[in-house]
C-alpha atoms as a PDB file:
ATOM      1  CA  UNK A   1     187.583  48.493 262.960  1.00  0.00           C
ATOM      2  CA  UNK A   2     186.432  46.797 259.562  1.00  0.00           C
ATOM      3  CA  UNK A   3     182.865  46.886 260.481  1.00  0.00           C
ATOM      4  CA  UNK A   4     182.763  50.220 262.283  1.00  0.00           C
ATOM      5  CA  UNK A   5     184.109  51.548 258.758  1.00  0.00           C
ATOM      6  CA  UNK A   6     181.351  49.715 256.865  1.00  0.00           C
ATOM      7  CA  UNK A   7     178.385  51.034 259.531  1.00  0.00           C
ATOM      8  CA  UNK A   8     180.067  54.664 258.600  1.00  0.00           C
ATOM      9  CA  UNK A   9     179.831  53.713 254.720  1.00  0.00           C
ATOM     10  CA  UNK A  10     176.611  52.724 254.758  1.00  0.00           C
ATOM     11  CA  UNK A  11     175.207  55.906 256.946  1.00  0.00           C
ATOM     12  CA  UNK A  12     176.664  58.047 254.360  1.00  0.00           C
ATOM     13  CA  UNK A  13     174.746  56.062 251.567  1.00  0.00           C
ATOM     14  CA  UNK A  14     172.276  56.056 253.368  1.00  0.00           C
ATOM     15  CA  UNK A  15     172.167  59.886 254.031  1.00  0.00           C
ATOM     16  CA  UNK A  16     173.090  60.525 250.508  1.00  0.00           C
ATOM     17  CA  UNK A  17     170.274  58.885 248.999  1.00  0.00           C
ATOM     18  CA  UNK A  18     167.916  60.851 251.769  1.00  0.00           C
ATOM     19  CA  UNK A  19     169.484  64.438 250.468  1.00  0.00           C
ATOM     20  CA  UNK A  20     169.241  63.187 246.578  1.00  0.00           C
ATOM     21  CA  UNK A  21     165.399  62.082 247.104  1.00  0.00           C
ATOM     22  CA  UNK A  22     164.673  65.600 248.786  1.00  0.00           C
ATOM     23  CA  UNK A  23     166.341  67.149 246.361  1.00  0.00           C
ATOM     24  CA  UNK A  24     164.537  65.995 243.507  1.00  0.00           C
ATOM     25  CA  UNK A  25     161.223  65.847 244.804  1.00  0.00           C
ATOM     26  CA  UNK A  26     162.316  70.049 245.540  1.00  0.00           C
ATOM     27  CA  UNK A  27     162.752  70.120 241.723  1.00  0.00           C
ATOM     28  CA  UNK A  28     159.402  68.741 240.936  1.00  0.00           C
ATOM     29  CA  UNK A  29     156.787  70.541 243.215  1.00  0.00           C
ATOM     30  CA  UNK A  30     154.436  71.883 241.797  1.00  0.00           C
ATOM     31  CA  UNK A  31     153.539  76.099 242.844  1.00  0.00           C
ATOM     32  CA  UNK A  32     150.184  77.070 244.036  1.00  0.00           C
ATOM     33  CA  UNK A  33     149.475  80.006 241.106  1.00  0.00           C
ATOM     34  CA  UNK A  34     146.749  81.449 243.747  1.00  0.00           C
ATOM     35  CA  UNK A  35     148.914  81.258 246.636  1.00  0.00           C
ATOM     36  CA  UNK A  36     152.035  82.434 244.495  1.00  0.00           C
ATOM     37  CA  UNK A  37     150.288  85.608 243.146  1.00  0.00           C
ATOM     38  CA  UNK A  38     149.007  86.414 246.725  1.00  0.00           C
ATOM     39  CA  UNK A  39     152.462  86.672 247.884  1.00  0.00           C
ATOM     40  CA  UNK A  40     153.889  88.506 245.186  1.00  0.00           C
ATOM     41  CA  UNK A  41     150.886  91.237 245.604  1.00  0.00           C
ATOM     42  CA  UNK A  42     151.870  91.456 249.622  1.00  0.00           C
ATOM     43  CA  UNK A  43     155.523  92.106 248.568  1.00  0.00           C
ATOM     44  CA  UNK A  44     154.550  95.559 246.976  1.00  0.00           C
ATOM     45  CA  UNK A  45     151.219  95.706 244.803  1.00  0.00           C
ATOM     46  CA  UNK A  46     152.522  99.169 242.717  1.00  0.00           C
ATOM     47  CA  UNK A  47     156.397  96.986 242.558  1.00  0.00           C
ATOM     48  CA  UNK A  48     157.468  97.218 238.833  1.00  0.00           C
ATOM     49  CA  UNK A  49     158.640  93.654 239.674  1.00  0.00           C
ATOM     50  CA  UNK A  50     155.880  92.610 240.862  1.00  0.00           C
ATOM     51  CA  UNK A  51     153.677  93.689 238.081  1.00  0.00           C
ATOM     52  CA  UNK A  52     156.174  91.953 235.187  1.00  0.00           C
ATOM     53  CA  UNK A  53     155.884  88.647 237.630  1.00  0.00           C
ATOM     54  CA  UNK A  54     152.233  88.399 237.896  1.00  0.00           C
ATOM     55  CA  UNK A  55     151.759  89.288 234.218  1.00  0.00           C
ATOM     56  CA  UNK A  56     154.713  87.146 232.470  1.00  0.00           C
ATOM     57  CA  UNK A  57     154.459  84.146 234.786  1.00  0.00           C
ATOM     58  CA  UNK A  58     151.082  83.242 236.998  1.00  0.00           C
ATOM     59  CA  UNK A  59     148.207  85.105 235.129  1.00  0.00           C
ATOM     60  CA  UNK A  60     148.344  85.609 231.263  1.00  0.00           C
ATOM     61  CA  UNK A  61     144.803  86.750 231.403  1.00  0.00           C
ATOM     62  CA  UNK A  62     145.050  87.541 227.805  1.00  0.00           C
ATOM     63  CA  UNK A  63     146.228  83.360 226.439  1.00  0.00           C
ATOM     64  CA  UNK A  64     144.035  82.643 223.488  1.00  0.00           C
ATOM     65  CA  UNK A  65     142.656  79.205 224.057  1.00  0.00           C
ATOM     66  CA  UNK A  66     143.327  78.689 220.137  1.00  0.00           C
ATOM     67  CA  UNK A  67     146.608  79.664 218.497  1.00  0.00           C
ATOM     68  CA  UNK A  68     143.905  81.252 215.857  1.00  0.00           C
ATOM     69  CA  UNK A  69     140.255  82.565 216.829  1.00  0.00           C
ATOM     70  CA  UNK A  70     137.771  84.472 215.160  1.00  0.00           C
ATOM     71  CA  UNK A  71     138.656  88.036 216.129  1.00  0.00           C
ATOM     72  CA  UNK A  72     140.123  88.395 219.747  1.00  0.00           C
ATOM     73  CA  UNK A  73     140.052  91.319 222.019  1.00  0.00           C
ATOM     74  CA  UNK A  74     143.296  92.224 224.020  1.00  0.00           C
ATOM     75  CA  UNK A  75     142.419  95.344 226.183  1.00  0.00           C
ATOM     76  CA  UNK A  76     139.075  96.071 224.023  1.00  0.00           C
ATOM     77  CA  UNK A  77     141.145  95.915 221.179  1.00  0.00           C
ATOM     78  CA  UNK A  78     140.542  93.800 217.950  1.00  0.00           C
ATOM     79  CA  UNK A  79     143.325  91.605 217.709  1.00  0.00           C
ATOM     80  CA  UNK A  80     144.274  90.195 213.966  1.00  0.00           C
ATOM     81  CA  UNK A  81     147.666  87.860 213.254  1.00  0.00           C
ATOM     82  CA  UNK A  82     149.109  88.204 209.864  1.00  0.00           C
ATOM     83  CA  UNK A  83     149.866  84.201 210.150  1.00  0.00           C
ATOM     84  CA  UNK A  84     146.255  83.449 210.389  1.00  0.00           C
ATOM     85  CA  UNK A  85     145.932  80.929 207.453  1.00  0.00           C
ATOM     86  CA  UNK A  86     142.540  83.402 206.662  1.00  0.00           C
ATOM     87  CA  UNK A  87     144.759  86.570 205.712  1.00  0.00           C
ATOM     88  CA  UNK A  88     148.296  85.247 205.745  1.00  0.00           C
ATOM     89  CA  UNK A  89     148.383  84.371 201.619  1.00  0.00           C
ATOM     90  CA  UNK A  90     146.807  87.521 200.624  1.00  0.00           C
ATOM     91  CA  UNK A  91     149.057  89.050 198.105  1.00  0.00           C
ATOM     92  CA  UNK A  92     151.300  92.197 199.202  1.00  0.00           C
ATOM     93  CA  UNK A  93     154.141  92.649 197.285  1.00  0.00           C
ATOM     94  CA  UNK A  94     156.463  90.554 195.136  1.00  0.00           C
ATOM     95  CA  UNK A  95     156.928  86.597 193.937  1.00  0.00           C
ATOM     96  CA  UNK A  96     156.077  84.013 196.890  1.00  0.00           C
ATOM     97  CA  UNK A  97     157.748  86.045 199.175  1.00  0.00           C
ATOM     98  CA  UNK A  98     155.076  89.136 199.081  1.00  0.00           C
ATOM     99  CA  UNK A  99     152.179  87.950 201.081  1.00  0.00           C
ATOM    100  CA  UNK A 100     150.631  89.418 204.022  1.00  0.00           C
ATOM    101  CA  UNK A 101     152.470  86.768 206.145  1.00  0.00           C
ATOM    102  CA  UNK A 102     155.812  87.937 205.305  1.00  0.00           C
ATOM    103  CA  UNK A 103     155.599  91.744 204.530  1.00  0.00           C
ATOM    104  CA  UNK A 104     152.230  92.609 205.986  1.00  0.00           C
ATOM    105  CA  UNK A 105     152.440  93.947 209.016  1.00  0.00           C
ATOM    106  CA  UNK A 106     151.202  97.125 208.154  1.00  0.00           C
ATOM    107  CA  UNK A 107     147.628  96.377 207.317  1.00  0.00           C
ATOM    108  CA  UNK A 108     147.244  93.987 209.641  1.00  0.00           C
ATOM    109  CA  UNK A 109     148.334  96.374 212.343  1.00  0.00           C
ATOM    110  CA  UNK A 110     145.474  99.366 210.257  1.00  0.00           C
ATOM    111  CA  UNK A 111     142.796  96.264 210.189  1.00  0.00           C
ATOM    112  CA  UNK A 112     142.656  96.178 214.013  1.00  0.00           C
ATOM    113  CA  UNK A 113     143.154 100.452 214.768  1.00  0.00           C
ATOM    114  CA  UNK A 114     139.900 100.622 211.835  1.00  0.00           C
ATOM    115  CA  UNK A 115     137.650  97.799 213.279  1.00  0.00           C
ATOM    116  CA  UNK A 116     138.249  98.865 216.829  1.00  0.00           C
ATOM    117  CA  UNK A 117     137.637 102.617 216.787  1.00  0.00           C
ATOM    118  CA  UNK A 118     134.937 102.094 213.490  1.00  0.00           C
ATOM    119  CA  UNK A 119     133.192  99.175 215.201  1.00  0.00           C
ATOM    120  CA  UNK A 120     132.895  97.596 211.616  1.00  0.00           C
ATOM    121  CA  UNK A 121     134.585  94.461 210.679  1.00  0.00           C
ATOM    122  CA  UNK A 122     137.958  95.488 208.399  1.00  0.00           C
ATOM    123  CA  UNK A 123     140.207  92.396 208.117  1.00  0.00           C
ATOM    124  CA  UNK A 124     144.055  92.771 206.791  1.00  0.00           C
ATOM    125  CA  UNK A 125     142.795  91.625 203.698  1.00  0.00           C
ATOM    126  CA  UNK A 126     140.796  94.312 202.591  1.00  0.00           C
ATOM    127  CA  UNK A 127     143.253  96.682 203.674  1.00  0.00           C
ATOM    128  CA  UNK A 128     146.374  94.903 201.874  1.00  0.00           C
ATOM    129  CA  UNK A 129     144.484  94.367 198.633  1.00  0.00           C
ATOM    130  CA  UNK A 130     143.076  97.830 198.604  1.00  0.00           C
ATOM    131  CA  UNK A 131     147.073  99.385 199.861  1.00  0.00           C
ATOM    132  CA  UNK A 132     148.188  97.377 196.765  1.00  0.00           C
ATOM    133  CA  UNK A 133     146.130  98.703 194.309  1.00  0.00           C
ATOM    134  CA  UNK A 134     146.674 102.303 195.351  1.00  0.00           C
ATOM    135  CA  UNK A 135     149.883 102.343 195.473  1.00  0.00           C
ATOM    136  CA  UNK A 136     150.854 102.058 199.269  1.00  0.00           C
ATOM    137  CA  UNK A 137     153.300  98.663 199.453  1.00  0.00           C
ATOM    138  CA  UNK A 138     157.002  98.366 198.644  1.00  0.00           C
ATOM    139  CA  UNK A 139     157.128  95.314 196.881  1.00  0.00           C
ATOM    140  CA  UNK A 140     158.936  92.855 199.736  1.00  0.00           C
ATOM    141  CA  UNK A 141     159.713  95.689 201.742  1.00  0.00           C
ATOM    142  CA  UNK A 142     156.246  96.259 203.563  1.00  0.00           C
ATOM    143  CA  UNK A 143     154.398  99.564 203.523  1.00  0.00           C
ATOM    144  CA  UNK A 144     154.945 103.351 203.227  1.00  0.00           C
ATOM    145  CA  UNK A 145     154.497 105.356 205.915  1.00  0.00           C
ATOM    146  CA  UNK A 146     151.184 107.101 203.638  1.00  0.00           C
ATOM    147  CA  UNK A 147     149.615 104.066 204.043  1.00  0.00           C
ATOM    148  CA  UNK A 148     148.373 105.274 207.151  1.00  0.00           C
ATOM    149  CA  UNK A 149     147.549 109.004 206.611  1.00  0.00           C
ATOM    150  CA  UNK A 150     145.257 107.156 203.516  1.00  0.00           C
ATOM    151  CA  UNK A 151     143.878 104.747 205.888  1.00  0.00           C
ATOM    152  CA  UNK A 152     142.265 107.201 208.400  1.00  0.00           C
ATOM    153  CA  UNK A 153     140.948 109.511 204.921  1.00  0.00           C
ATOM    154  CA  UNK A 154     139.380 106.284 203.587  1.00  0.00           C
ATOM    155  CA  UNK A 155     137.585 104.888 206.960  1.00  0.00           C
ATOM    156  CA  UNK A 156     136.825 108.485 208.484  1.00  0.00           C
ATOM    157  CA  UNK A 157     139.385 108.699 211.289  1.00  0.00           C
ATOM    158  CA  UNK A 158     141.353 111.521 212.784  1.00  0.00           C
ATOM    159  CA  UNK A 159     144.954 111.362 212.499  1.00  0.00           C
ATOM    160  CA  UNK A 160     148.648 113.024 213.566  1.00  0.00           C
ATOM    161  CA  UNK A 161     151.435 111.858 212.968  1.00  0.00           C
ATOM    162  CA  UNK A 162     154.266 112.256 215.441  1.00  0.00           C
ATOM    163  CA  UNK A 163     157.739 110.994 217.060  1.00  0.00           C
ATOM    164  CA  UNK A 164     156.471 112.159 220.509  1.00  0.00           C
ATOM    165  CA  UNK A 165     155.653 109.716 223.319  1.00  0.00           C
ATOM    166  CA  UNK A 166     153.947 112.052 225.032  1.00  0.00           C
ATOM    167  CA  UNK A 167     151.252 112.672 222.210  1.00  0.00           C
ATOM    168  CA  UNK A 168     150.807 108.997 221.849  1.00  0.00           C
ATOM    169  CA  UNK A 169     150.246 108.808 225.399  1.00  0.00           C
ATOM    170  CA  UNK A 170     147.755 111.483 225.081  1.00  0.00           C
ATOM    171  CA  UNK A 171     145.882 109.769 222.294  1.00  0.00           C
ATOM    172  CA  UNK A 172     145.596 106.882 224.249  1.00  0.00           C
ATOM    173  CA  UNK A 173     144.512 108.529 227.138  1.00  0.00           C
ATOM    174  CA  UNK A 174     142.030 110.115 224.574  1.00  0.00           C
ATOM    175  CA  UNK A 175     140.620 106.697 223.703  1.00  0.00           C
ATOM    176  CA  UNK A 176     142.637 106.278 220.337  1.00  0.00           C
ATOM    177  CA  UNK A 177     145.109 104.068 219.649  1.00  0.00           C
ATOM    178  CA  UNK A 178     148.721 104.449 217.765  1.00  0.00           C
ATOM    179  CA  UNK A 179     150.381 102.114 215.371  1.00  0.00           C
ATOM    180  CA  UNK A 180     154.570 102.511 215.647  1.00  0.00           C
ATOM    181  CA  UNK A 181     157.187 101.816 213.270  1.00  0.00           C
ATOM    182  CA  UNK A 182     159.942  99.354 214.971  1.00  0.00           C
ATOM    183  CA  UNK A 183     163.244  97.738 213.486  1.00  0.00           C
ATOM    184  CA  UNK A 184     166.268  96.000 214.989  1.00  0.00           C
ATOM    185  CA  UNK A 185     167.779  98.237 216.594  1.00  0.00           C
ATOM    186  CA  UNK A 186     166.637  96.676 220.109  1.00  0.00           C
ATOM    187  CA  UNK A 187     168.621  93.340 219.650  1.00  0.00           C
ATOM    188  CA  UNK A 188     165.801  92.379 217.495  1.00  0.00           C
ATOM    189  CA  UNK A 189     163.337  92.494 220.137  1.00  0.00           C
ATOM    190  CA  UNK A 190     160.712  93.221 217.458  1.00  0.00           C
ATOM    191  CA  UNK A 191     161.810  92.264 214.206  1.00  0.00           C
ATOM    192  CA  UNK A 192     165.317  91.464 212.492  1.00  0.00           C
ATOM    193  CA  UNK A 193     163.837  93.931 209.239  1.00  0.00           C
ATOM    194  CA  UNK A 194     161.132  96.584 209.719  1.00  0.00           C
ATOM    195  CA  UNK A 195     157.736  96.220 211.751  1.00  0.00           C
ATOM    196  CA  UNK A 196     154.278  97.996 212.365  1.00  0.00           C
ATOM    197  CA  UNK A 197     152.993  97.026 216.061  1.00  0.00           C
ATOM    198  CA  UNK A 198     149.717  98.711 217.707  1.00  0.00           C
ATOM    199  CA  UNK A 199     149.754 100.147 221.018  1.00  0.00           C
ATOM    200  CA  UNK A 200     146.861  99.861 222.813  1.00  0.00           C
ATOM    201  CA  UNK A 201     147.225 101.221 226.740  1.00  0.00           C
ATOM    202  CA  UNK A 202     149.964 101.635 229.003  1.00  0.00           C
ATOM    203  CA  UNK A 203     149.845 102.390 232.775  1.00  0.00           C
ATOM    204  CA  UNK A 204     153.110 104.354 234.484  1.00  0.00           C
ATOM    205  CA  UNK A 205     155.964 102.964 232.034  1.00  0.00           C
ATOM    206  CA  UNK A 206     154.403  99.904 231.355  1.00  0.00           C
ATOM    207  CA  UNK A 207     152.863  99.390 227.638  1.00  0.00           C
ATOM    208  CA  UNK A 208     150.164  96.509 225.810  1.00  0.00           C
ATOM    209  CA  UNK A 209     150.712  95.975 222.572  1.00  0.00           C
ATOM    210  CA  UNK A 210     148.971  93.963 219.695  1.00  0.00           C
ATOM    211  CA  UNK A 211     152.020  92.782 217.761  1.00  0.00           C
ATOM    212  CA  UNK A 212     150.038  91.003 214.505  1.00  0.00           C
ATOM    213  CA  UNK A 213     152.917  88.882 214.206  1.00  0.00           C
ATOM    214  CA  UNK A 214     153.647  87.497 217.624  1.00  0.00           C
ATOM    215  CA  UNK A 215     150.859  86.461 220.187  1.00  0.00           C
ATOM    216  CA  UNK A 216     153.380  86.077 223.130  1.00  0.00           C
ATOM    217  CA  UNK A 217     154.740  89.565 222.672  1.00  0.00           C
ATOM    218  CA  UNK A 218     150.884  90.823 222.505  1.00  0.00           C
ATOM    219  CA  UNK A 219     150.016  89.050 225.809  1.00  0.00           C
ATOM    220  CA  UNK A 220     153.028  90.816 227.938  1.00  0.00           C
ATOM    221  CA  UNK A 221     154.022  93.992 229.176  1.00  0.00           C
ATOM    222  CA  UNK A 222     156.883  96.105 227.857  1.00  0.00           C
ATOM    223  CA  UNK A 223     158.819  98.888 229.059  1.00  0.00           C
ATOM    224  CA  UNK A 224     158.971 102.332 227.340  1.00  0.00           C
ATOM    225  CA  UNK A 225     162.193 101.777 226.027  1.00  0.00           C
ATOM    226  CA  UNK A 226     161.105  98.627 224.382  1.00  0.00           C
ATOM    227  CA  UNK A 227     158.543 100.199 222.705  1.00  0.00           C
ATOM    228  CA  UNK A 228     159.073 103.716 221.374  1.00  0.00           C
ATOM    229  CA  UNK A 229     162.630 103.628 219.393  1.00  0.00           C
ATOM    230  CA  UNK A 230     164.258 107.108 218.832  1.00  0.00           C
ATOM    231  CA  UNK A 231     162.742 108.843 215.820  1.00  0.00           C
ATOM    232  CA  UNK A 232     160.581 106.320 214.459  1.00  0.00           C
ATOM    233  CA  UNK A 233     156.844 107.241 213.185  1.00  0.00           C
ATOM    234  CA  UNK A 234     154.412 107.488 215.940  1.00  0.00           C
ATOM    235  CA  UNK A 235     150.760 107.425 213.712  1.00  0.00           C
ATOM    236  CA  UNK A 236     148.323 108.656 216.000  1.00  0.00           C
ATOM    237  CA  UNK A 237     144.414 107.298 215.061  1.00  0.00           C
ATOM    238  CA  UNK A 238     140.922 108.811 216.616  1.00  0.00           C
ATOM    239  CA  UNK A 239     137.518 108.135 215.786  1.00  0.00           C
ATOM    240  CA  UNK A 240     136.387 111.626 214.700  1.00  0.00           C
END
């Protein structure tokens, strides 16, 4: 009886290490991206799900290869980070604190509508210097909403302001693009203060975005309700 007990212990150590190996080698297989995203596009191609899968995990077809390169392009957009070393101890506003890494989202975000739809090369720089000297920062608290209005007048470029989604829609579909006002109202989803982001194309209720203070935020999608917060500034920008 003894050893018909200890044949029954060691099958069940024996079995348990078998289910603890499969497990873990279960844990540590690595996915196929290829084969991963050709499922997901069988499941539904036009799935919402789908879409926020093959964008947020497998493809990321926007990465930099560099935290910081010279000028990228999301979505034939010029893409400028207010964190860049290059523009990120400009001066814009007050003490240590007011420099374009902390409070300047707002040029940043005008430095990539001006160089994309002017095809001339306007870094956040020349904007925040030029914004501080007319008048056009708040000290620590960022930019006025005439920044922008100034900003078309000074580089030639239509503008409307609005807090319509469908009239940024329609300047995007018009081939402008729209800088928005954000603030923390989404759980801090943008910012924990104020923010300027750019939007730069959307497709159904999907939206791209170059955020000039977050990368990973610029390389996903986002839903409308993440981006356009009830009755903040929609600036609306058109080469004329």
């Amino acid at each position: 009886m003894l050893k018909k007990h200890k044949k029954i212990l060691i099958f069940c150590l024996l079995l348990s290490c078998l289910v603890n190996t499969h497990s873990y080698a279960s844990t540590n297989l690595k996915i196929d991206n290829d084969e991963m995203t050709e499922k997901l596009i069988e499941l539904d191609n036009k799935s919402l799900k789908t879409k926020f899968l093959i964008n947020n995990i497998i493809e990321k077809k926007h990465r930099l290869s560099e935290k910081y390169e010279k000028e990228q392009s999301f979505q034939d957009v010029i893409y400028f980070n207010q964190t860049d070393p290059r523009f990120a101890y400009t001066p814009y506003g007050d003490g240590d604190f007011g420099i374009v890494q902390n409070t300047g989202c707002g040029p940043t975000s005008a430095a990539m509508v001006v160089s994309t739809l002017t095809k001339t090369y306007t870094d956040p720089n020349e904007i925040a210097s030029w914004a501080m000297f007319n008048g056009y920062n708040m000290g620590n608290n960022g930019s006025s909403w005439e920044l922008f209005p100034a900003v078309a007048r000074k580089y030639g470029l239509d503008y409307q302001f609005s807090y319509s989604i469908e009239d940024a829609r329609n300047c995007l579909k018009t081939g402008g693009l729209v800088i928005l006002s954000q603030n923390s109202s989404l759980n801090n989803y943008w910012t924990d203060s104020g923010h300027f982001i750019v939007l730069t194309g959307y497709e159904d209720n999907l939206y791209t975005v170059n955020d000039p203070y977050s990368i990973y935020r610029t390389e996903i999608y986002h839903t409308q309700d993440q981006v356009f917060i009830p009755n903040k500034a929609i600036f609306c920008f058109w080469k004329n």
